[in-house]
PDB file of N, CA and C in Angstrom:
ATOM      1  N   UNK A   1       1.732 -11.558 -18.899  1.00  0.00           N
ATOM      2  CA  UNK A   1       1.908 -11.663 -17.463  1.00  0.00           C
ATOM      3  C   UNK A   1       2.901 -12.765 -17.105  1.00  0.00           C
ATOM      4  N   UNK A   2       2.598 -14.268 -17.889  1.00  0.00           N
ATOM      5  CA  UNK A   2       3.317 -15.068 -17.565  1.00  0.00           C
ATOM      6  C   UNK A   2       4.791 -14.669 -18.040  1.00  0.00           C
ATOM      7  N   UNK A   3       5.140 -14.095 -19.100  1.00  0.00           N
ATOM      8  CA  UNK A   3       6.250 -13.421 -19.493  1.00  0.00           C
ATOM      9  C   UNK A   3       7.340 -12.974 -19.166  1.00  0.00           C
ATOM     10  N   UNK A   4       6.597 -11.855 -17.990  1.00  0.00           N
ATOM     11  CA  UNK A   4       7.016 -11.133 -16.627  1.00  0.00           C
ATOM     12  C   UNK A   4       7.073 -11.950 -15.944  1.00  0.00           C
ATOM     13  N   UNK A   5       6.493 -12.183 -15.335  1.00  0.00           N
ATOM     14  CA  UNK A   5       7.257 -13.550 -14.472  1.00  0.00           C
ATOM     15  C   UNK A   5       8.578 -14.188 -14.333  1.00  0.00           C
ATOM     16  N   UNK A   6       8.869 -14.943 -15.741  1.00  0.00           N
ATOM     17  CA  UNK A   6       9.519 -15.744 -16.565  1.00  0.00           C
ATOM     18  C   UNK A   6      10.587 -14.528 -16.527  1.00  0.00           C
ATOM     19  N   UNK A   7      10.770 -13.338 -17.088  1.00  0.00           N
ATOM     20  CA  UNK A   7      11.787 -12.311 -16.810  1.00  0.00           C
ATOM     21  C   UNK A   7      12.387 -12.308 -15.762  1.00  0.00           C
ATOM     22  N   UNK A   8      11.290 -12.139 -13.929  1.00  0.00           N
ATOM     23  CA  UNK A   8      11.850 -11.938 -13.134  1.00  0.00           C
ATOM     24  C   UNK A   8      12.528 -13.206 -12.805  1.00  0.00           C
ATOM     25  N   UNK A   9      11.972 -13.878 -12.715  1.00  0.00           N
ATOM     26  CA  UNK A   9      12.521 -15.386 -12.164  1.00  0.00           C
ATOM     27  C   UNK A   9      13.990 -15.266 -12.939  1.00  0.00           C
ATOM     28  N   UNK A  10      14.291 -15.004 -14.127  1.00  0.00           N
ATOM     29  CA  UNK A  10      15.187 -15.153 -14.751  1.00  0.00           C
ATOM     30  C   UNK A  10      16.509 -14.242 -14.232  1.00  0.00           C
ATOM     31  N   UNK A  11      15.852 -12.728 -14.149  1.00  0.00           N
ATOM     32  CA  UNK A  11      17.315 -11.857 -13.335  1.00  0.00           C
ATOM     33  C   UNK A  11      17.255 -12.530 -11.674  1.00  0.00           C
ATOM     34  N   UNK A  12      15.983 -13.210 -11.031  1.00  0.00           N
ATOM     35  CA  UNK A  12      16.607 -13.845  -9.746  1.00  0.00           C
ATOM     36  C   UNK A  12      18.011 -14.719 -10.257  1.00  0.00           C
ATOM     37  N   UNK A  13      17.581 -15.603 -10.613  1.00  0.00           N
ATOM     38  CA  UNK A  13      18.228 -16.873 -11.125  1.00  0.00           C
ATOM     39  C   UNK A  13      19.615 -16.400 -11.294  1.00  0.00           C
ATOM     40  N   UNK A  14      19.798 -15.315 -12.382  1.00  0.00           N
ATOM     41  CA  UNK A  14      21.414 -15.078 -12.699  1.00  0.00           C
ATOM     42  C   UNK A  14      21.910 -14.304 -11.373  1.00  0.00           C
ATOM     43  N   UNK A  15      21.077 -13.183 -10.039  1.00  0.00           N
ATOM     44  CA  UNK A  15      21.976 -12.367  -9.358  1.00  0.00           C
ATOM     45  C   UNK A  15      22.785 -13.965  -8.303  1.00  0.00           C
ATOM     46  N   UNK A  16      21.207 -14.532  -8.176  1.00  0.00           N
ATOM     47  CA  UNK A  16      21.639 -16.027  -7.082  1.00  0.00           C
ATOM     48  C   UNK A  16      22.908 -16.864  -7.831  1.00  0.00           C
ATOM     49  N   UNK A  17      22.732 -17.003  -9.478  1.00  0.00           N
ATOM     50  CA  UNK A  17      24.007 -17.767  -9.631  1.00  0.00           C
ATOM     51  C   UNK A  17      25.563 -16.913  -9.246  1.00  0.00           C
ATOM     52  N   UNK A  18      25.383 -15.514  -9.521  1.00  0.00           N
ATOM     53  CA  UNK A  18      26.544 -14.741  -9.471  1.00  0.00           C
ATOM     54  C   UNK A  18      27.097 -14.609  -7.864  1.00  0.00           C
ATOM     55  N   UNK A  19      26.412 -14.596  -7.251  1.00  0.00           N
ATOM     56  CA  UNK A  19      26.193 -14.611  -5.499  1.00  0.00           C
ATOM     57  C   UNK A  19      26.934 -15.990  -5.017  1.00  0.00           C
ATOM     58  N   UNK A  20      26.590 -17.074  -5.446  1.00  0.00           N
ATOM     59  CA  UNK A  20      27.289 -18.444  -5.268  1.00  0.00           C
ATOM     60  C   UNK A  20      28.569 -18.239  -5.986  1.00  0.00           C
ATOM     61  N   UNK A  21      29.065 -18.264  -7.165  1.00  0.00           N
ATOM     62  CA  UNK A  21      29.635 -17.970  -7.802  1.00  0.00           C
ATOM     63  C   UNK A  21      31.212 -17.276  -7.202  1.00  0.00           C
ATOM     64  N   UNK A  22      30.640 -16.613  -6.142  1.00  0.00           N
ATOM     65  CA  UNK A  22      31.871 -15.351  -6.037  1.00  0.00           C
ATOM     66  C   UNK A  22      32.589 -16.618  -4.798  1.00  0.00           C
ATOM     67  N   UNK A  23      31.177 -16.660  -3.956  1.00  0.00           N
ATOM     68  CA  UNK A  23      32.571 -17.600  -2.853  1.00  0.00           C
ATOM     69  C   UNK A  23      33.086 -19.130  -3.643  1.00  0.00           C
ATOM     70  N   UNK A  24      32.468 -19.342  -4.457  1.00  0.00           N
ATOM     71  CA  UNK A  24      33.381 -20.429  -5.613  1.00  0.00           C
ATOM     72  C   UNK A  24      34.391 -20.154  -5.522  1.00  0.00           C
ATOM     73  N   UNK A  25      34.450 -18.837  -6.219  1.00  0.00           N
ATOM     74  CA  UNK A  25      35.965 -18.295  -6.492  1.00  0.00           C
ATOM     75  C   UNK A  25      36.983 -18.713  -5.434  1.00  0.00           C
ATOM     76  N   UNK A  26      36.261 -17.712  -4.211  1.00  0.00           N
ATOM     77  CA  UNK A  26      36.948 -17.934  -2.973  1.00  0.00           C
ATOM     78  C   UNK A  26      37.540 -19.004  -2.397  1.00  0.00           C
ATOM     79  N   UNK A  27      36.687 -19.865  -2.148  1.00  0.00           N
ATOM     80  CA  UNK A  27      36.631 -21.143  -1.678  1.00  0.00           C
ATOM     81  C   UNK A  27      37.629 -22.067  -2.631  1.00  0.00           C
ATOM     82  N   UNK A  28      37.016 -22.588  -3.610  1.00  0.00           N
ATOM     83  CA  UNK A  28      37.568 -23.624  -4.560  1.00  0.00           C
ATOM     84  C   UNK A  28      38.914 -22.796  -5.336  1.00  0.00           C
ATOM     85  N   UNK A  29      39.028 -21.676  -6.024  1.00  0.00           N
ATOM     86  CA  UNK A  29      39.740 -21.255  -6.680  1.00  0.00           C
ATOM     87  C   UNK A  29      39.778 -20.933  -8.107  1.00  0.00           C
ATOM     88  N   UNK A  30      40.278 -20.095  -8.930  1.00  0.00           N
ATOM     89  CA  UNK A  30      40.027 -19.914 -10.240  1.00  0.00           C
ATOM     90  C   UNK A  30      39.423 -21.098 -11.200  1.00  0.00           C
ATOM     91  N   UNK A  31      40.035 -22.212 -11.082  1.00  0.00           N
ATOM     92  CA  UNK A  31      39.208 -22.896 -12.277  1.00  0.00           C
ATOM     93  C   UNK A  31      38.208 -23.826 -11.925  1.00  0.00           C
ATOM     94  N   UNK A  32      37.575 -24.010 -10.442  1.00  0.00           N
ATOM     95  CA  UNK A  32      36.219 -24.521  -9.850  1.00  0.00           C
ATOM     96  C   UNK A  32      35.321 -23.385 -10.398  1.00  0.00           C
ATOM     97  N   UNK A  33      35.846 -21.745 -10.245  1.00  0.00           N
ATOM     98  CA  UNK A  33      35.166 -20.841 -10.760  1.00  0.00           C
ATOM     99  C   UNK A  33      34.934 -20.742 -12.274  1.00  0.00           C
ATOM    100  N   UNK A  34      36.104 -21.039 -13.217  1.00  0.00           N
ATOM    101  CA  UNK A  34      35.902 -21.317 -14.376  1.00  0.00           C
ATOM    102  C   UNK A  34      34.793 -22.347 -14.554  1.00  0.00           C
ATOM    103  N   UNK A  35      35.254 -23.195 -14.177  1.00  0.00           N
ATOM    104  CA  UNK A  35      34.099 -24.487 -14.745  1.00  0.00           C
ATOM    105  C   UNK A  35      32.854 -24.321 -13.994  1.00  0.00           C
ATOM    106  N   UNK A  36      32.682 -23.229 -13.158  1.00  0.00           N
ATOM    107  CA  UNK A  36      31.134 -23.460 -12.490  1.00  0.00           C
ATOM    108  C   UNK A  36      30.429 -22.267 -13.525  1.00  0.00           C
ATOM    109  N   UNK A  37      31.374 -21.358 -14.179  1.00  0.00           N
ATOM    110  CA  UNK A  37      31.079 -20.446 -15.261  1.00  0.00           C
ATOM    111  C   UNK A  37      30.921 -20.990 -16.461  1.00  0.00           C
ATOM    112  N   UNK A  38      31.152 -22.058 -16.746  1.00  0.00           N
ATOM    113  CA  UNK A  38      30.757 -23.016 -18.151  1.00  0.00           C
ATOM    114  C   UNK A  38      29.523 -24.175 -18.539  1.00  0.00           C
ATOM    115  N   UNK A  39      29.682 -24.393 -16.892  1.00  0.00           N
ATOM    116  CA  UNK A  39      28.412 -25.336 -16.717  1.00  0.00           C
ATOM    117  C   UNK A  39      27.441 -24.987 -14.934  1.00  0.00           C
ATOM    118  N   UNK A  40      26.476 -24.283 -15.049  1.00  0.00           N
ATOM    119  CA  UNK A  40      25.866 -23.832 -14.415  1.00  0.00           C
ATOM    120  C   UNK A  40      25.363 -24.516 -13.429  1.00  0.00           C
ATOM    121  N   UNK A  41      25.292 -25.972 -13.675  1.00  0.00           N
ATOM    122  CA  UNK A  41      24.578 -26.911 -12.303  1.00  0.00           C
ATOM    123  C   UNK A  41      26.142 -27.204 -11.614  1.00  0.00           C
ATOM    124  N   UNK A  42      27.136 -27.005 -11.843  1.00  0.00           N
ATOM    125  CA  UNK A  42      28.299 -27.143 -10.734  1.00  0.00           C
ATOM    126  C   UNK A  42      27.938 -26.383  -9.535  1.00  0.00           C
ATOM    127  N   UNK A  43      27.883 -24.746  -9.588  1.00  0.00           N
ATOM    128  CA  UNK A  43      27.780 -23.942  -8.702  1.00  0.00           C
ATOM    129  C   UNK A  43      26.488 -24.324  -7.795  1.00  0.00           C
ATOM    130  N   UNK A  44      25.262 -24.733  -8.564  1.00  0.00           N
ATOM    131  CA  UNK A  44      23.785 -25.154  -7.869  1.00  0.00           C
ATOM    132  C   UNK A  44      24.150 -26.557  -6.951  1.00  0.00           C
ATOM    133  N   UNK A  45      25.013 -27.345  -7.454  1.00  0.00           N
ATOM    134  CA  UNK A  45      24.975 -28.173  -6.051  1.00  0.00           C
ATOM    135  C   UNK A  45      25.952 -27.836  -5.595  1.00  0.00           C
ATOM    136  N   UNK A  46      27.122 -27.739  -5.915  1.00  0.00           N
ATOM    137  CA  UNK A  46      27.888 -27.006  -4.604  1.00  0.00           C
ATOM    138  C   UNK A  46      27.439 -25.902  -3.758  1.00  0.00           C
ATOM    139  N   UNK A  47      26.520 -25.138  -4.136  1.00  0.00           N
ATOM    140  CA  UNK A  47      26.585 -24.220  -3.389  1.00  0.00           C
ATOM    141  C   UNK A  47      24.969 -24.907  -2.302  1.00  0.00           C
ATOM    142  N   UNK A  48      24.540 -25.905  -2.809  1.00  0.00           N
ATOM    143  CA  UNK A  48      23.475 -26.715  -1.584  1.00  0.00           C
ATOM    144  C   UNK A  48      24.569 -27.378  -0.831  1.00  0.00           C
ATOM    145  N   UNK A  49      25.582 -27.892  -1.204  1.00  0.00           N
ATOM    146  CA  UNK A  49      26.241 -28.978  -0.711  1.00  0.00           C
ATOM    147  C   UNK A  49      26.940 -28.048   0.825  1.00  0.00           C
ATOM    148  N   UNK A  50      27.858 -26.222   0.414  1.00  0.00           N
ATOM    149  CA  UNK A  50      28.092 -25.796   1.030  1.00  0.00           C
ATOM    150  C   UNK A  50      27.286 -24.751   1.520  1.00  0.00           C
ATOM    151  N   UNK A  51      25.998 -25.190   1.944  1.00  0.00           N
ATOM    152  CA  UNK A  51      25.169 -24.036   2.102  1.00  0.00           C
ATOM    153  C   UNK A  51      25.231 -23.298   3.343  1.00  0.00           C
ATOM    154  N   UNK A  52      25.287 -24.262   4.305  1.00  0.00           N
ATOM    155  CA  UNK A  52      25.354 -23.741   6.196  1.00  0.00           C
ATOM    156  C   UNK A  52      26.785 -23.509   6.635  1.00  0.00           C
ATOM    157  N   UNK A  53      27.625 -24.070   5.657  1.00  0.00           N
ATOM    158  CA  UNK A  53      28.987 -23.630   5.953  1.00  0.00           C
ATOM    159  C   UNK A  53      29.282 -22.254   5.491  1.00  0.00           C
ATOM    160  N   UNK A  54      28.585 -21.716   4.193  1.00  0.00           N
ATOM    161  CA  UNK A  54      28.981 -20.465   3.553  1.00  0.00           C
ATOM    162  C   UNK A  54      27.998 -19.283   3.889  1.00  0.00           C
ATOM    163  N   UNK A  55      27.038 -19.707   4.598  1.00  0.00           N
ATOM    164  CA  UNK A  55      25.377 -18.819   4.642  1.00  0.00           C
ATOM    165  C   UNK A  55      24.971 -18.689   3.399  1.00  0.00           C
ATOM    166  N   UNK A  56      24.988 -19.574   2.693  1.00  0.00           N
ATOM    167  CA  UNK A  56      24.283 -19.224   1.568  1.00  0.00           C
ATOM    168  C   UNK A  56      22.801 -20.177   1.992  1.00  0.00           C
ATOM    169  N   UNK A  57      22.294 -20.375   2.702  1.00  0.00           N
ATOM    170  CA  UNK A  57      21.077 -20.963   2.667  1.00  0.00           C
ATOM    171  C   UNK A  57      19.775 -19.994   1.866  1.00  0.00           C
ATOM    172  N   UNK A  58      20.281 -19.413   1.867  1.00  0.00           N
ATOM    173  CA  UNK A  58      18.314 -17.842   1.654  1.00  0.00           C
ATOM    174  C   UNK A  58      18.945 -17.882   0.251  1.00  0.00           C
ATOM    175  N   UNK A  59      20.382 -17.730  -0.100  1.00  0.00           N
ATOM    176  CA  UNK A  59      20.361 -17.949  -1.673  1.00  0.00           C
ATOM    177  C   UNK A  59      20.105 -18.697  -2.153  1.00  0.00           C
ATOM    178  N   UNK A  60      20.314 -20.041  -2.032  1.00  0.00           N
ATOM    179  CA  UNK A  60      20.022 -21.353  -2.391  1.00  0.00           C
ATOM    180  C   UNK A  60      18.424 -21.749  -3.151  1.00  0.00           C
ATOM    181  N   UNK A  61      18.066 -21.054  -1.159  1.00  0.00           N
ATOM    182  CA  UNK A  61      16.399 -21.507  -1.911  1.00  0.00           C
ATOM    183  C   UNK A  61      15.803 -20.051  -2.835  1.00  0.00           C
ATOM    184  N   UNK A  62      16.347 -19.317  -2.472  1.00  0.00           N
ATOM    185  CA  UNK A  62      15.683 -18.050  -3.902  1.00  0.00           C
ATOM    186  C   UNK A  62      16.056 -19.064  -5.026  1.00  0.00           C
ATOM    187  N   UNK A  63      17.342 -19.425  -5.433  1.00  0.00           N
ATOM    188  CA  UNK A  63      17.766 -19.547  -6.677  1.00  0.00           C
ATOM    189  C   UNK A  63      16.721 -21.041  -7.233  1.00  0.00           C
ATOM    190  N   UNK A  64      16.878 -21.980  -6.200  1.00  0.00           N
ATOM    191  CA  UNK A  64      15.735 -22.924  -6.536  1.00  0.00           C
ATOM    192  C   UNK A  64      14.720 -22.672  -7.106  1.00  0.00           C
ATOM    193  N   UNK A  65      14.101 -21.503  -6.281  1.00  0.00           N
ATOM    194  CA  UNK A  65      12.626 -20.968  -6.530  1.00  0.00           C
ATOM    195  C   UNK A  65      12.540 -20.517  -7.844  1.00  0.00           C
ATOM    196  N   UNK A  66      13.720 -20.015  -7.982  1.00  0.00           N
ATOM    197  CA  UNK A  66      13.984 -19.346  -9.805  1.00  0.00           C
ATOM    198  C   UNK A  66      13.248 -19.991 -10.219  1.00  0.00           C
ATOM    199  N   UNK A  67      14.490 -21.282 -10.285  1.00  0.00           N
ATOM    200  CA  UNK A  67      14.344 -22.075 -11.130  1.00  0.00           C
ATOM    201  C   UNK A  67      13.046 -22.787 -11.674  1.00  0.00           C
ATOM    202  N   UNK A  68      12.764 -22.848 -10.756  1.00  0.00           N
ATOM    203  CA  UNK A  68      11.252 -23.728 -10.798  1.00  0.00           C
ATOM    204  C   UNK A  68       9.983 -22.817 -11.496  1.00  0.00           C
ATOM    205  N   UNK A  69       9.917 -21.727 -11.056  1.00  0.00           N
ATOM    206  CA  UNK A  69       9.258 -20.898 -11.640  1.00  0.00           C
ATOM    207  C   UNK A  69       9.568 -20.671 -12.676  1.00  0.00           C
ATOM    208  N   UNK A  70      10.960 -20.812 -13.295  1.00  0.00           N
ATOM    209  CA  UNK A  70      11.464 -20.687 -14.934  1.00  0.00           C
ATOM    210  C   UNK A  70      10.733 -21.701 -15.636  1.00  0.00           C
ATOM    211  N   UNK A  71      10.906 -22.607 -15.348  1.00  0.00           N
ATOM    212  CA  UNK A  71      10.640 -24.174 -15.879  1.00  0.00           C
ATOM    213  C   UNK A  71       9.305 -23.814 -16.265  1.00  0.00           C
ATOM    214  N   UNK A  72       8.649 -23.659 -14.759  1.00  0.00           N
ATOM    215  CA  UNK A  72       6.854 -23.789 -15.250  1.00  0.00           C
ATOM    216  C   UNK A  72       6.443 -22.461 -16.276  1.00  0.00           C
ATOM    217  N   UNK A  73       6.920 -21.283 -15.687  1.00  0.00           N
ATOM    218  CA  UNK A  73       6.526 -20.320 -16.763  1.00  0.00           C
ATOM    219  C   UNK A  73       6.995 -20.123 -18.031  1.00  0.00           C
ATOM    220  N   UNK A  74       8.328 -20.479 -18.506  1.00  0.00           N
ATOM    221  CA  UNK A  74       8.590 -21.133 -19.685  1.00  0.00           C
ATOM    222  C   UNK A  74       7.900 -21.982 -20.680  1.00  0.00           C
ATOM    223  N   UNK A  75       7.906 -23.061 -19.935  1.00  0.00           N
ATOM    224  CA  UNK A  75       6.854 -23.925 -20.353  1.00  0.00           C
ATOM    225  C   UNK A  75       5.032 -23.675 -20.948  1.00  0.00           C
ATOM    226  N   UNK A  76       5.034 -22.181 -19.938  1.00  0.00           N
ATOM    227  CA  UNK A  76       3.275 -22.331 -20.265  1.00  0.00           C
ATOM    228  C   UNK A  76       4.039 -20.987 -21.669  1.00  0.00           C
ATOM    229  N   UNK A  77       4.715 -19.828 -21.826  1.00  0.00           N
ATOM    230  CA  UNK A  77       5.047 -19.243 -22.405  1.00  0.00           C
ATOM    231  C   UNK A  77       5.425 -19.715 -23.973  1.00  0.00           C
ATOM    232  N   UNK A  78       5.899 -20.960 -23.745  1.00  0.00           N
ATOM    233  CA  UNK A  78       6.543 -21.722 -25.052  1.00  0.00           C
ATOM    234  C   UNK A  78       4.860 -22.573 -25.783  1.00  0.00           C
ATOM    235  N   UNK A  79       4.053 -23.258 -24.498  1.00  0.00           N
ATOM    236  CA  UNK A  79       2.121 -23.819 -25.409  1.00  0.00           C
ATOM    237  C   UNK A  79       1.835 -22.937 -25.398  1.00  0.00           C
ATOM    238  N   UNK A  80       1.847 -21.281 -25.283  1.00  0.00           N
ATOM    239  CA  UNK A  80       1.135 -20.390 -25.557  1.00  0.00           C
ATOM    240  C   UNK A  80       1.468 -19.938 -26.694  1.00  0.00           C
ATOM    241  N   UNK A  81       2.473 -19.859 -27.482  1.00  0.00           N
ATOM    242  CA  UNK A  81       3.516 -19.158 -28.687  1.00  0.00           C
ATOM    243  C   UNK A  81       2.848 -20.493 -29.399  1.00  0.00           C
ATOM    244  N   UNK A  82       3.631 -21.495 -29.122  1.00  0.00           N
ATOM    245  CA  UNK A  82       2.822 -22.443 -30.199  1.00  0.00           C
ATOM    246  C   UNK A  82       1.293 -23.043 -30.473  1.00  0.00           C
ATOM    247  N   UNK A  83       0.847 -22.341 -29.657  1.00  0.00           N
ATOM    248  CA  UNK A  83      -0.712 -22.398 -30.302  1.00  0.00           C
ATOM    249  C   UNK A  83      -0.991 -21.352 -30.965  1.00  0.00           C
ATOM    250  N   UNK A  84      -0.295 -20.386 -30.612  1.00  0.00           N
ATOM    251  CA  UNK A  84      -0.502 -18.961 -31.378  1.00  0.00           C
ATOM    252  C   UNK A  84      -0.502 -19.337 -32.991  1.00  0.00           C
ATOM    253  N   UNK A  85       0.792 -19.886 -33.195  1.00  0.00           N
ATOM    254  CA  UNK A  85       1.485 -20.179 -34.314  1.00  0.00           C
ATOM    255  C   UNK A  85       0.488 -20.924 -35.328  1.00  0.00           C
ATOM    256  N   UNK A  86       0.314 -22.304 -34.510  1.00  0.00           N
ATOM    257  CA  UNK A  86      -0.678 -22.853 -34.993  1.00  0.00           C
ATOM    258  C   UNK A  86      -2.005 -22.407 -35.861  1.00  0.00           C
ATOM    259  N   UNK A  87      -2.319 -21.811 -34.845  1.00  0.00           N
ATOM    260  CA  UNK A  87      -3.797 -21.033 -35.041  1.00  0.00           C
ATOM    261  C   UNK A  87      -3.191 -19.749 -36.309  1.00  0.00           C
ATOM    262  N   UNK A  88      -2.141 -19.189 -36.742  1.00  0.00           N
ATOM    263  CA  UNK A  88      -2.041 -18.204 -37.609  1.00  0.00           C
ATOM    264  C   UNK A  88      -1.664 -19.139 -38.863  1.00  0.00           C
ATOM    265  N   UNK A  89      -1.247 -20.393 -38.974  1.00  0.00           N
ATOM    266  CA  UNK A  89      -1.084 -21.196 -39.865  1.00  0.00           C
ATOM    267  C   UNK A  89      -2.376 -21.780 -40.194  1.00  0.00           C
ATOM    268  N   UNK A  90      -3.238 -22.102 -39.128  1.00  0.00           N
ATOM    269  CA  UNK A  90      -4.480 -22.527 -40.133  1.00  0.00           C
ATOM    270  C   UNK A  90      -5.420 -21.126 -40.505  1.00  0.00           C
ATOM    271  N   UNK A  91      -4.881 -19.726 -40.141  1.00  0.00           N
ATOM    272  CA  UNK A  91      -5.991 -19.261 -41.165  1.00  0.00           C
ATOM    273  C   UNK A  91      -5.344 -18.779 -41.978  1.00  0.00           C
ATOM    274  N   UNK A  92      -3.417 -18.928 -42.359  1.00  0.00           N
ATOM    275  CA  UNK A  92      -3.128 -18.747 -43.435  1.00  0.00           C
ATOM    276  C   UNK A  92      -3.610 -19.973 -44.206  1.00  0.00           C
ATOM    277  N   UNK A  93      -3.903 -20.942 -44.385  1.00  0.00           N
ATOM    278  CA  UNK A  93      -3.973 -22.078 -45.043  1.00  0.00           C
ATOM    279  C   UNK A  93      -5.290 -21.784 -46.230  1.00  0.00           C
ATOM    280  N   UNK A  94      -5.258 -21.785 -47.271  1.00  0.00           N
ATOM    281  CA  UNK A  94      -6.275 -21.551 -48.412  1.00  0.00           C
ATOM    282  C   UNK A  94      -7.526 -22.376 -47.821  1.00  0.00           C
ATOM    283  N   UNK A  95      -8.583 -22.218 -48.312  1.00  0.00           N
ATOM    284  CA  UNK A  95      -9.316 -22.991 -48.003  1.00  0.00           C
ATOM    285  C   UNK A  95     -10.135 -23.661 -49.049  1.00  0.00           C
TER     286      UNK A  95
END
């Protein structure tokens, strides 16, 4: 379940980065767009910084929301795998 989640949050996350992204282009020009395509927190504060100027406000906070929901469901996805792990290592372990 948490998984799914962690999926959706994840295609939010990339349509909201691609959505900022385009008026980058626009706005700043090919290589603000390059470099906001290489390093991903360029576009996230510029595009808070130009949020009421571009209407990107409703993207902004979706893409936030991603994010945050990535983080936490990641996080419980990643102590869930490694306890898994754990737990299949101690009953491989001889006894």
């Amino acid at each position: 379940m948490i998984s799914i989640l962690y999926s959706l949050a994840s295609i939010g996350w990339l349509v909201c980065f691609i959505l900022v992204l385009i008026p980058l282009f626009k706005t700043k020009g090919v290589l603000h767009g390059i470099l906001g395509i290489l390093c991903g927190l360029y576009p996230f504060i510029w595009g808070w910084i130009n949020a009421k100027q571009l209407n990107l406000s409703k993207v902004m906070l979706i893409w936030t929301i991603c994010f945050v929901v990535m983080i936490f469901s990641g996080s419980v996805v990643s102590a869930t795998a490694f306890q898994q792990i754990q737990e299949a290592a101690q009953k491989a372990q001889p006894k």
